[in-house]
Protein backbone atom coordinates (compact mmCIF):
# COMPACT_ATOMS: atom_id res chain seq x y z
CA UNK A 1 4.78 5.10 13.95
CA UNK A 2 2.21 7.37 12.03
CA UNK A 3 4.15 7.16 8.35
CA UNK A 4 1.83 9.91 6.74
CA UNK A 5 -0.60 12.21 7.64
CA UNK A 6 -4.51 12.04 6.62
CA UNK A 7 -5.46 12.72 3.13
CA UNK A 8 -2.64 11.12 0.95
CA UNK A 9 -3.55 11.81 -2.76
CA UNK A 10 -2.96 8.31 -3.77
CA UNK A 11 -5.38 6.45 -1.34
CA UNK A 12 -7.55 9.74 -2.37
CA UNK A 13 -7.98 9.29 -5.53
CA UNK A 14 -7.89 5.40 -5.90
CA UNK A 15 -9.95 3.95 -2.61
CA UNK A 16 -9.15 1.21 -1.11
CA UNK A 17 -8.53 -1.17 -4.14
CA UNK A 18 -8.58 -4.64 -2.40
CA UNK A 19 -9.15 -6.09 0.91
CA UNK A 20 -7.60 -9.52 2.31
CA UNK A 21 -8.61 -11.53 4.87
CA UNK A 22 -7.35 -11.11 8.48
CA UNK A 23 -5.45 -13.61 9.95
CA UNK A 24 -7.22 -16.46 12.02
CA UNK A 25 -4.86 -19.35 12.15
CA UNK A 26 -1.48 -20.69 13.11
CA UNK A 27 0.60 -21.25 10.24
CA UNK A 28 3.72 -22.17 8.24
CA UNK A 29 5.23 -21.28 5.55
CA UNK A 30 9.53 -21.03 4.00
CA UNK A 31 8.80 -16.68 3.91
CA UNK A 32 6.90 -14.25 5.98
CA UNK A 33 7.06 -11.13 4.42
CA UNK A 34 6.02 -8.03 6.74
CA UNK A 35 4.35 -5.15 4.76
CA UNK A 36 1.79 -4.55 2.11
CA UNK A 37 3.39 -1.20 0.29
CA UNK A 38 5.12 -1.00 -3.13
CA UNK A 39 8.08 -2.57 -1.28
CA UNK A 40 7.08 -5.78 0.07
CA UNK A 41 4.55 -6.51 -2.95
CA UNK A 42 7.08 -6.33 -5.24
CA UNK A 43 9.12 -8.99 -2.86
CA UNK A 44 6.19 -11.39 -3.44
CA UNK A 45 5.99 -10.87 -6.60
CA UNK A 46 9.35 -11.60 -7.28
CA UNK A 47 9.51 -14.50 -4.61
CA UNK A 48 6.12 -16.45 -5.96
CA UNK A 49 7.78 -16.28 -9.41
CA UNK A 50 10.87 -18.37 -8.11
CA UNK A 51 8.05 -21.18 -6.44
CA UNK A 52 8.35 -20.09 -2.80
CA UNK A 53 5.56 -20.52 -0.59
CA UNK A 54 5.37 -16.88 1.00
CA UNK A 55 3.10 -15.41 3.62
CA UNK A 56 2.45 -11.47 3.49
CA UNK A 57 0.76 -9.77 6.32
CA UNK A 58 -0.15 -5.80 6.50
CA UNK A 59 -1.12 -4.55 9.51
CA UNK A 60 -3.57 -1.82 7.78
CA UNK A 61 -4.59 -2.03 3.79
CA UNK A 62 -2.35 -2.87 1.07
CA UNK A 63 -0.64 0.16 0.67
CA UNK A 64 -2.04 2.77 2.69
CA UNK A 65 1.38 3.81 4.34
CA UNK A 66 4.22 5.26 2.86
CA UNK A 67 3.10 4.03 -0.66
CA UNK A 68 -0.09 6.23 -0.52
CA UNK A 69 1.58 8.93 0.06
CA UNK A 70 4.63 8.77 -2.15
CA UNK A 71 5.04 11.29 -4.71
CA UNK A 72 6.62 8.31 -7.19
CA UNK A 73 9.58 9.83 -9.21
CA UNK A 74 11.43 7.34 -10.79
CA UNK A 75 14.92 8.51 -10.68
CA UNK A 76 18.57 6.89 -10.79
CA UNK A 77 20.10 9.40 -8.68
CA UNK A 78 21.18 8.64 -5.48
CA UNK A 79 20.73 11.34 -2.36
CA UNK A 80 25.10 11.54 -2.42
CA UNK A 81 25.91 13.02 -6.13
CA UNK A 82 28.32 10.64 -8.12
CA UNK A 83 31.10 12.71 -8.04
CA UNK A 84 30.97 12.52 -3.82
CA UNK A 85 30.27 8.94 -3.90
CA UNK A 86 33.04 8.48 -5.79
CA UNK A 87 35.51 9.79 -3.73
CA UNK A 88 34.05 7.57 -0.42
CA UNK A 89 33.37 4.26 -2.26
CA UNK A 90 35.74 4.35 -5.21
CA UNK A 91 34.96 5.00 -9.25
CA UNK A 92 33.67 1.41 -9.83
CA UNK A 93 31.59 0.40 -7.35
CA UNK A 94 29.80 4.23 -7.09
CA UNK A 95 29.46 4.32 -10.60
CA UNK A 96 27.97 0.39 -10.32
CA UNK A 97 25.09 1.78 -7.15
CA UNK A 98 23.49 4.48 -9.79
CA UNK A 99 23.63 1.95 -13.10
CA UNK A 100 22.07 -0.61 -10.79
CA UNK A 101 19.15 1.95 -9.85
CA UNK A 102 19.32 3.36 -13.49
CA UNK A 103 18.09 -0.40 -14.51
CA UNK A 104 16.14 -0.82 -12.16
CA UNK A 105 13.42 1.98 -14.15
CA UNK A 106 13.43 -0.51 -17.01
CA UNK A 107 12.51 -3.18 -14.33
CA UNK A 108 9.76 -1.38 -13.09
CA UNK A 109 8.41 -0.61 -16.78
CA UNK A 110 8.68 -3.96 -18.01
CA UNK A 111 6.12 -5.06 -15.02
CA UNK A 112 3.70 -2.05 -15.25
CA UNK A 113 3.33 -2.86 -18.93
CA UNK A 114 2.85 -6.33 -18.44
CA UNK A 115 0.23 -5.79 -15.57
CA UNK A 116 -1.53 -3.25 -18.93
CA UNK A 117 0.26 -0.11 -17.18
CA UNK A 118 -2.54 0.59 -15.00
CA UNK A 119 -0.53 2.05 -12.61
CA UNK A 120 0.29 5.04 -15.47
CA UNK A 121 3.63 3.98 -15.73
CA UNK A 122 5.28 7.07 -17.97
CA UNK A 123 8.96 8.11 -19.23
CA UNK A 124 10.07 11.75 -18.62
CA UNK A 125 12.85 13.47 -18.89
CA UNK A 126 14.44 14.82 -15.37
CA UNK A 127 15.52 18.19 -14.91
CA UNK A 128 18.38 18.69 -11.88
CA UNK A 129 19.06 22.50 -11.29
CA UNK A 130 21.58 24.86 -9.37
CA UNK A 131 19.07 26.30 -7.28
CA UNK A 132 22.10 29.01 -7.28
CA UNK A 133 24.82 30.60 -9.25
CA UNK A 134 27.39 29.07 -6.88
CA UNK A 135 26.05 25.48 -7.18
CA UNK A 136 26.82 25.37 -10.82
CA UNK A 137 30.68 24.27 -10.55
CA UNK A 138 29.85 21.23 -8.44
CA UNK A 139 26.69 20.63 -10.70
CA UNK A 140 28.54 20.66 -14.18
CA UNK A 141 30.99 18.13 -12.05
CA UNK A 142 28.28 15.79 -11.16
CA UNK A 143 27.50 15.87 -15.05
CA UNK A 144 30.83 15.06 -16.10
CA UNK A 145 31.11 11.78 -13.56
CA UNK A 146 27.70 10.65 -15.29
CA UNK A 147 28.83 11.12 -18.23
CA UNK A 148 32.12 9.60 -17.89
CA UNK A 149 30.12 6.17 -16.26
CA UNK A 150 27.81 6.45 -19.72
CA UNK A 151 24.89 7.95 -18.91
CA UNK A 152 22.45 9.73 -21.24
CA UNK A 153 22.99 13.08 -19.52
CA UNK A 154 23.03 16.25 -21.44
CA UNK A 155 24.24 19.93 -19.90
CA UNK A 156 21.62 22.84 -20.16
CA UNK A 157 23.20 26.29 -19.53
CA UNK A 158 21.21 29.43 -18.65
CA UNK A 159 20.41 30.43 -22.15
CA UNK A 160 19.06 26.78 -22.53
CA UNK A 161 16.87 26.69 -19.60
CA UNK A 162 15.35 29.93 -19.80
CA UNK A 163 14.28 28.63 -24.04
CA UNK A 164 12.45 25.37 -22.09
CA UNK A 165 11.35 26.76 -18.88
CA UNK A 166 9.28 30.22 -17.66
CA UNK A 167 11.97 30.70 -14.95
CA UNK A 168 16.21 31.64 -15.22
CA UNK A 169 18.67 28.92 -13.62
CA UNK A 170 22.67 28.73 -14.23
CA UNK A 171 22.25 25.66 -15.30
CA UNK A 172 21.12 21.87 -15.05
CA UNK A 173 21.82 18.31 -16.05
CA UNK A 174 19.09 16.89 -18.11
CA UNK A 175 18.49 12.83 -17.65
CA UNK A 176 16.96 10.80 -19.82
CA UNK A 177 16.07 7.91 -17.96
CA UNK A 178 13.09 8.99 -15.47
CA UNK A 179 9.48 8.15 -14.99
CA UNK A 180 6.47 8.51 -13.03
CA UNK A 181 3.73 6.10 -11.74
CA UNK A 182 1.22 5.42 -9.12
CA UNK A 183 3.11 3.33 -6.62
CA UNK A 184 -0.11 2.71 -4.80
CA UNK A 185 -1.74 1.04 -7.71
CA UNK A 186 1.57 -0.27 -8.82
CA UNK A 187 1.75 -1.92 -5.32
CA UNK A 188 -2.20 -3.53 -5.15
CA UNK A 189 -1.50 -4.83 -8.59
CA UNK A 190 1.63 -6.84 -7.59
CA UNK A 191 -0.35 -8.07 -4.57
CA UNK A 192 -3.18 -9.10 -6.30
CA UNK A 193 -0.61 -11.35 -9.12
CA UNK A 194 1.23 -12.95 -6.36
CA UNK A 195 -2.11 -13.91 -4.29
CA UNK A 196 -3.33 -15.47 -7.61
CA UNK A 197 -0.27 -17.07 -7.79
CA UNK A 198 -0.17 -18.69 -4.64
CA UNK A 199 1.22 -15.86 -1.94
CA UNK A 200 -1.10 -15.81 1.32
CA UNK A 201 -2.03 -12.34 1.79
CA UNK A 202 -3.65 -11.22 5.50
CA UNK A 203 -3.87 -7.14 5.83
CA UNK A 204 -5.22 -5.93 9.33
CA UNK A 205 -2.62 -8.26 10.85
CA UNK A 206 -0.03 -7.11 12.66
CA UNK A 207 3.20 -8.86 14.21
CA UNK A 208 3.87 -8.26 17.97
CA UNK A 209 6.94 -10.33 18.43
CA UNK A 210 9.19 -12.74 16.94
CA UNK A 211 11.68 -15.24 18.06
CA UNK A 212 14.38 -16.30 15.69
CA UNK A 213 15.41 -20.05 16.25
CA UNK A 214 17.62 -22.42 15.06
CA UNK A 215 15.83 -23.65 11.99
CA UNK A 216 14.03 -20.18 11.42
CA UNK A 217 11.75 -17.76 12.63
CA UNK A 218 9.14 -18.26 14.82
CA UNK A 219 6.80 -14.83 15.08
CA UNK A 220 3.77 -13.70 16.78
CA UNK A 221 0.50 -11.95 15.37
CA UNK A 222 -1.85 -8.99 17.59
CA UNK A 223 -4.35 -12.04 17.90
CA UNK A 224 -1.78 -14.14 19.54
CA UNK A 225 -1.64 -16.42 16.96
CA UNK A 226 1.66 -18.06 15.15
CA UNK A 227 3.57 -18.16 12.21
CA UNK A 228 6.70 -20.23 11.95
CA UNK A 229 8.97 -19.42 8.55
CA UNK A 230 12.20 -20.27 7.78
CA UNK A 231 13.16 -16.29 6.59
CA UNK A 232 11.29 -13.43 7.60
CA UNK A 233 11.61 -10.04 5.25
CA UNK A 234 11.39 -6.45 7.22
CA UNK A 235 9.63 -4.34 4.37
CA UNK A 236 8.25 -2.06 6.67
CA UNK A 237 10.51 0.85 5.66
CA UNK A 238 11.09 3.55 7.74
CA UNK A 239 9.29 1.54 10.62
CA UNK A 240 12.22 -0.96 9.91
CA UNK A 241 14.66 1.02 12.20
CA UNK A 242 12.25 -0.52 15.21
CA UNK A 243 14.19 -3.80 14.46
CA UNK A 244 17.94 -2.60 13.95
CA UNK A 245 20.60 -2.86 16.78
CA UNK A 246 22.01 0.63 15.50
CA UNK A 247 21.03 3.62 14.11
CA UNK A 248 21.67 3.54 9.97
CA UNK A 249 18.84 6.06 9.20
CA UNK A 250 18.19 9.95 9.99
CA UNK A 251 13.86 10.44 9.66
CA UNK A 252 12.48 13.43 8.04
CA UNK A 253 9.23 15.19 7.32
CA UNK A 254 8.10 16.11 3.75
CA UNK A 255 5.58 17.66 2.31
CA UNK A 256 3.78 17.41 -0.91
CA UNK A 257 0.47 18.98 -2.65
CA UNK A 258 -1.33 18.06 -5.84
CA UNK A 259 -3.03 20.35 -7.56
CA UNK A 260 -6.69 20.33 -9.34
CA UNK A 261 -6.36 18.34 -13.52
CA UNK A 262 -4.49 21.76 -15.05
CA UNK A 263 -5.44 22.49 -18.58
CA UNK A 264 -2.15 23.32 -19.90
CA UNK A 265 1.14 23.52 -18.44
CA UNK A 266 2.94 26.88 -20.05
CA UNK A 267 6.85 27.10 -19.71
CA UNK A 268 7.32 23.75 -17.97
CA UNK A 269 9.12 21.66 -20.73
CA UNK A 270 7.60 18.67 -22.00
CA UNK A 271 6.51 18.19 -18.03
CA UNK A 272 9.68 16.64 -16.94
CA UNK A 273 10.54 15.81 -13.35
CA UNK A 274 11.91 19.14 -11.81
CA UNK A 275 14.34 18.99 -8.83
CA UNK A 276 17.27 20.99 -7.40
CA UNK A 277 20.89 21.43 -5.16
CA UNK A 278 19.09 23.07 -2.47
CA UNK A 279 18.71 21.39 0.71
CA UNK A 280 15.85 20.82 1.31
CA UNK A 281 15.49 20.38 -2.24
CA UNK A 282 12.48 21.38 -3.86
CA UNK A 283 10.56 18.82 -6.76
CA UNK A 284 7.53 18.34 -8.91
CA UNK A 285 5.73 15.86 -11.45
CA UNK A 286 2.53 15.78 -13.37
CA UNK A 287 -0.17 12.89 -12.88
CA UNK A 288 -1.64 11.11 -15.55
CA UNK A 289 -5.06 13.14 -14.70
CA UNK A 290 -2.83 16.24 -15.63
CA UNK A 291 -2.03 17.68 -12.42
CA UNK A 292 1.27 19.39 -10.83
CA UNK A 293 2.73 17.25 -7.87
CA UNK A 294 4.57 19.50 -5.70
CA UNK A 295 7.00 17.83 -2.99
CA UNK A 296 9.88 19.30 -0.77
CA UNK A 297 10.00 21.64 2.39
CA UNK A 298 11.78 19.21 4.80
CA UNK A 299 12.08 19.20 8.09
CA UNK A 300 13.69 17.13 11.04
CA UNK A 301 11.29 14.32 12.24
CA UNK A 302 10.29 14.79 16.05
CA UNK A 303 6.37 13.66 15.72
CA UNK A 304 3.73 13.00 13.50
CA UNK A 305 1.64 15.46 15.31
CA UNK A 306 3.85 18.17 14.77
CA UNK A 307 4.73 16.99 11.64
CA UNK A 308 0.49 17.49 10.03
CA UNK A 309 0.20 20.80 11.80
CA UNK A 310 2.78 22.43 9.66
CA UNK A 311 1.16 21.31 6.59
CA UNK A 312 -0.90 24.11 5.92
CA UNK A 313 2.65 26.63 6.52
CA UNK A 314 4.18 24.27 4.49
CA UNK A 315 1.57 23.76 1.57
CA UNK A 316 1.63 27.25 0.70
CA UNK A 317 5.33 27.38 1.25
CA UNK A 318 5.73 24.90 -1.57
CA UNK A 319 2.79 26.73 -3.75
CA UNK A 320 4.48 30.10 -3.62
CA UNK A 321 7.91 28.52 -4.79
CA UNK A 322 6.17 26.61 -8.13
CA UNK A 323 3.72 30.01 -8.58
CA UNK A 324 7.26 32.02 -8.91
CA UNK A 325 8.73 29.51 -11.47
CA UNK A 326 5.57 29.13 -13.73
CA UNK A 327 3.49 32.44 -13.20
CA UNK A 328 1.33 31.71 -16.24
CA UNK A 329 0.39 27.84 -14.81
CA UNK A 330 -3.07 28.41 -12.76
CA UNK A 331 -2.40 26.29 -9.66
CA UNK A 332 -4.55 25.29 -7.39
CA UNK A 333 -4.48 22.53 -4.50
CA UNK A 334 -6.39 19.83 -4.43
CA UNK A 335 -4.70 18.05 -1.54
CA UNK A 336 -2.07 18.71 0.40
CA UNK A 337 -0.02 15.90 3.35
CA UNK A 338 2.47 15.03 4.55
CA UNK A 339 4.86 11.73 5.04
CA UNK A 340 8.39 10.78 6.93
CA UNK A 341 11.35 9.77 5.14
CA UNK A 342 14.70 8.49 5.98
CA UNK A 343 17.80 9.83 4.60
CA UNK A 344 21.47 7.01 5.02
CA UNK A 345 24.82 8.67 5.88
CA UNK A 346 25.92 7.50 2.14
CA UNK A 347 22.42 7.63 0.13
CA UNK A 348 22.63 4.04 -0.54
CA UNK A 349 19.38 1.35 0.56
CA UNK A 350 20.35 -0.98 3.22
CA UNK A 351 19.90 -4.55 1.89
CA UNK A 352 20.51 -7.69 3.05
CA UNK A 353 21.33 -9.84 6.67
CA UNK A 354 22.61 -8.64 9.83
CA UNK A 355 24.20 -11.55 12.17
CA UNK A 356 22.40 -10.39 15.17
CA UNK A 357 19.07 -11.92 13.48
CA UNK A 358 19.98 -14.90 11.57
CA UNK A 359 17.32 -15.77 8.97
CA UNK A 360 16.00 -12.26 8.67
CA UNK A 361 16.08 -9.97 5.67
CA UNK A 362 16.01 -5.77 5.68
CA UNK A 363 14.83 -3.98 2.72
CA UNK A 364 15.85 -0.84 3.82
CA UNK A 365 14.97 1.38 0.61
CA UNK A 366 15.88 5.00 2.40
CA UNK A 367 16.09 8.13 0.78
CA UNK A 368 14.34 9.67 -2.42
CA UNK A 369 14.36 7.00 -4.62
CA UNK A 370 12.84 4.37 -2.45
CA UNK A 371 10.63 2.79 -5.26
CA UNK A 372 14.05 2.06 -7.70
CA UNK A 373 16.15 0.49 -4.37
CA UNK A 374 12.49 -1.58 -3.76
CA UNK A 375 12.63 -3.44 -6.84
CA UNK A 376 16.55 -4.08 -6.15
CA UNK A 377 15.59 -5.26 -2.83
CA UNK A 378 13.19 -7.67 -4.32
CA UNK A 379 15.96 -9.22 -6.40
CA UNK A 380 18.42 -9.74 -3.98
CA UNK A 381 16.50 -10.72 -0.56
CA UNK A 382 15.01 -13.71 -3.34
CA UNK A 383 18.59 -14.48 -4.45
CA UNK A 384 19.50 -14.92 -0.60
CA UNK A 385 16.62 -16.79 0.40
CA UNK A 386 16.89 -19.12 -3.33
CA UNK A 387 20.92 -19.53 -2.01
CA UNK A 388 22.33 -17.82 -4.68
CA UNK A 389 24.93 -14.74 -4.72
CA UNK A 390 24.34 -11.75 -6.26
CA UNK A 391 26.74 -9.98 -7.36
CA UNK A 392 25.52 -6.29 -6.11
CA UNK A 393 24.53 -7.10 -2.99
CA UNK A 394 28.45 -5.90 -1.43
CA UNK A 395 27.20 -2.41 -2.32
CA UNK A 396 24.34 -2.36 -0.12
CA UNK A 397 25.27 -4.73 2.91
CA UNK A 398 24.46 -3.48 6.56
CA UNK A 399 28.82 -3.68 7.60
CA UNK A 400 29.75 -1.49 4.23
């Protein structure tokens, strides 16, 4: 499956950071972890720490599929609001699924800072708004569940937003805990640390079969040569769904554009991350180069051809909605592309073991805040493969 369409702004602007040799030998090793992006380095990462002897194969560049083309807002929230979670999965464990993604931003800061943030790690605020008047009931009741589970919410009415913003809403919920960062660097930089450490890393390698046997996994590589592991890890995101005996994932197309470095940014407060009700919800960020990252516009996925050739409709679709919120910001695209996404019935990843393939691992990081469930993923597939329970892994099992 074609993940993105040509010209992601990520691979853009950064290149192709690191190469790694292709495989050319049989092999063995306790993990085989399949794909390079944000998801599966942080995996190794996580995995080399703990002394096992992992394997990592990409079948293009580190990177260069969904992570290239992520737009990279670090948010808690989940795709389902709080308050509806609540009601399907109970007060504790709902309230559990967002304060385990709310930690996991503090996660992913503590490693961008100590790989000297060169992936532009950065906090924001987030801004969530009624897109309109009649959203703004169930809104203020999404506030009150986060703020009755102890989250550092705050309530802006209409007066408030219209004193921060150059456009009128009835009101938002403004987070504290957000951030932004280039996944794609982010994702190269893990690589690189667990290669150093000892991970085997082979990009341009793909896997064509795999046979899972008593002892452990036996797999198969596009040059016909072997690998045999005693756990394999699926961190091939929405390509994962190839491997699944049901369907647990409805794919989408979205769209994003990035605009030329902007000068200033008049009536967009202190450049926090912007999102709303709507569905298809519209959202933006800034870069650390100082431009506007524009995302939304979704659409059912039927191809990736069809997919690209709406992204010039699309691109100006999305400009015309930010040029109508912030008249006086000068925006102009740079780039504009386009990616598939997968949304869960719940919003919640799918993590963990399913007992039709015994020694392999899913980390199935759907919906809008892929990048928070990755780094969750990353702890608990390396709990399961050390032996050792972990205590959140109930919310995000495959039989919930």
């Amino acid at each position: 499956m074609d993940l993105i369409s040509p010209q992601p702004f990520w691979l853009l602007k950064n290149g192709i950071l690191a190469t790694y040799p292709t495989l050319l030998q049989d092999l063995h090793c306790e993990t085989v972890i399949l794909g390079g992006g944000i998801t599966g380095a942080l995996i190794a990462d996580a995995m080399v720490k703990e002394g096992i002897d992992v394997i990592l194969l990409e079948k293009r560049d580190i990177g260069a599929g969904s992570t290239s083309a992520s737009t990279a807002l670090l948010q808690y929230e989940i795709d389902t609001p709080l308050s509806d979670l609540i009601s399907t999965m109970g007060k504790a464990d709902a309230e559990r699924a967002y304060w385990v993604c709310h930690e996991s931003i503090d996660k992913i800061e503590r490693l961008a800072l100590g790989l000297d943030n060169l992936s532009g790690f950065e906090r924001k605020k987030s801004v969530f708004l009624a897109s309109e008047k009649k959203d703004v009931e169930a809104l203020h009741e999404e506030f009150n569940a986060r703020k009755t589970a102890g989250m550092d919410v705050e309530w802006l009415g209409e007066t408030d937003i219209s004193s921060k913003f150059s456009f009128r809403r009835s009101g938002a919920i403004l987070s504290k805990q957000a951030a932004e960062i280039d996944a794609y660097r982010l994702a190269h930089q893990l690589v690189s640390r667990a290669s150093v450490a000892g991970a085997r890393i082979f990009d341009r390698t793909a896997m064509t079969e795999f046979e899972c046997t008593e002892s452990g996994i036996e797999l198969k590589t596009d040059r016909g040569l072997r690998i045999r592991a005693k756990h394999l890890v699926f961190a091939t995101g929405y390509e994962s769904v190839n491997y699944l005996p049901k369907k647990i994932v409805t794919l989408h197309s979205s769209f994003a554009l990035v605009s030329k470095p902007l000068a200033q940014f008049p009536g967009w407060y202190e450049q926090c991350l912007l999102w709303e009700t709507a569905k298809p919800y519209f959202y933006m960020r800034t870069t650390s180069d100082a431009r506007a990252l524009i995302g939304g516009a979704d659409d059912p996925f039927r191809n990736p051809m069809r997919r690209d050739a709406l992204i010039p409709k699309k691109k100006e679709k999305l400009a015309a909605n930010f040029r109508e919120m912030f008249p006086a910001i000068d925006l102009e695209i740079a780039y504009a592309w386009a990616g598939t996404f997968g949304e869960t019935k719940d919003g919640l990843a799918y993590i963990g073991q399913i007992k039709q393939l015994p020694h392999c691992h899913f980390a199935c990081g759907f919906g809008g805040n892929g990048i928070t469930y990755s780094i969750t993923a990353a702890e608990m597939i390396t709990d399961a493969v050390k032996g050792r329970a972990n205590p959140d892994a109930r919310l995000f099992r495959f039989d919930r």
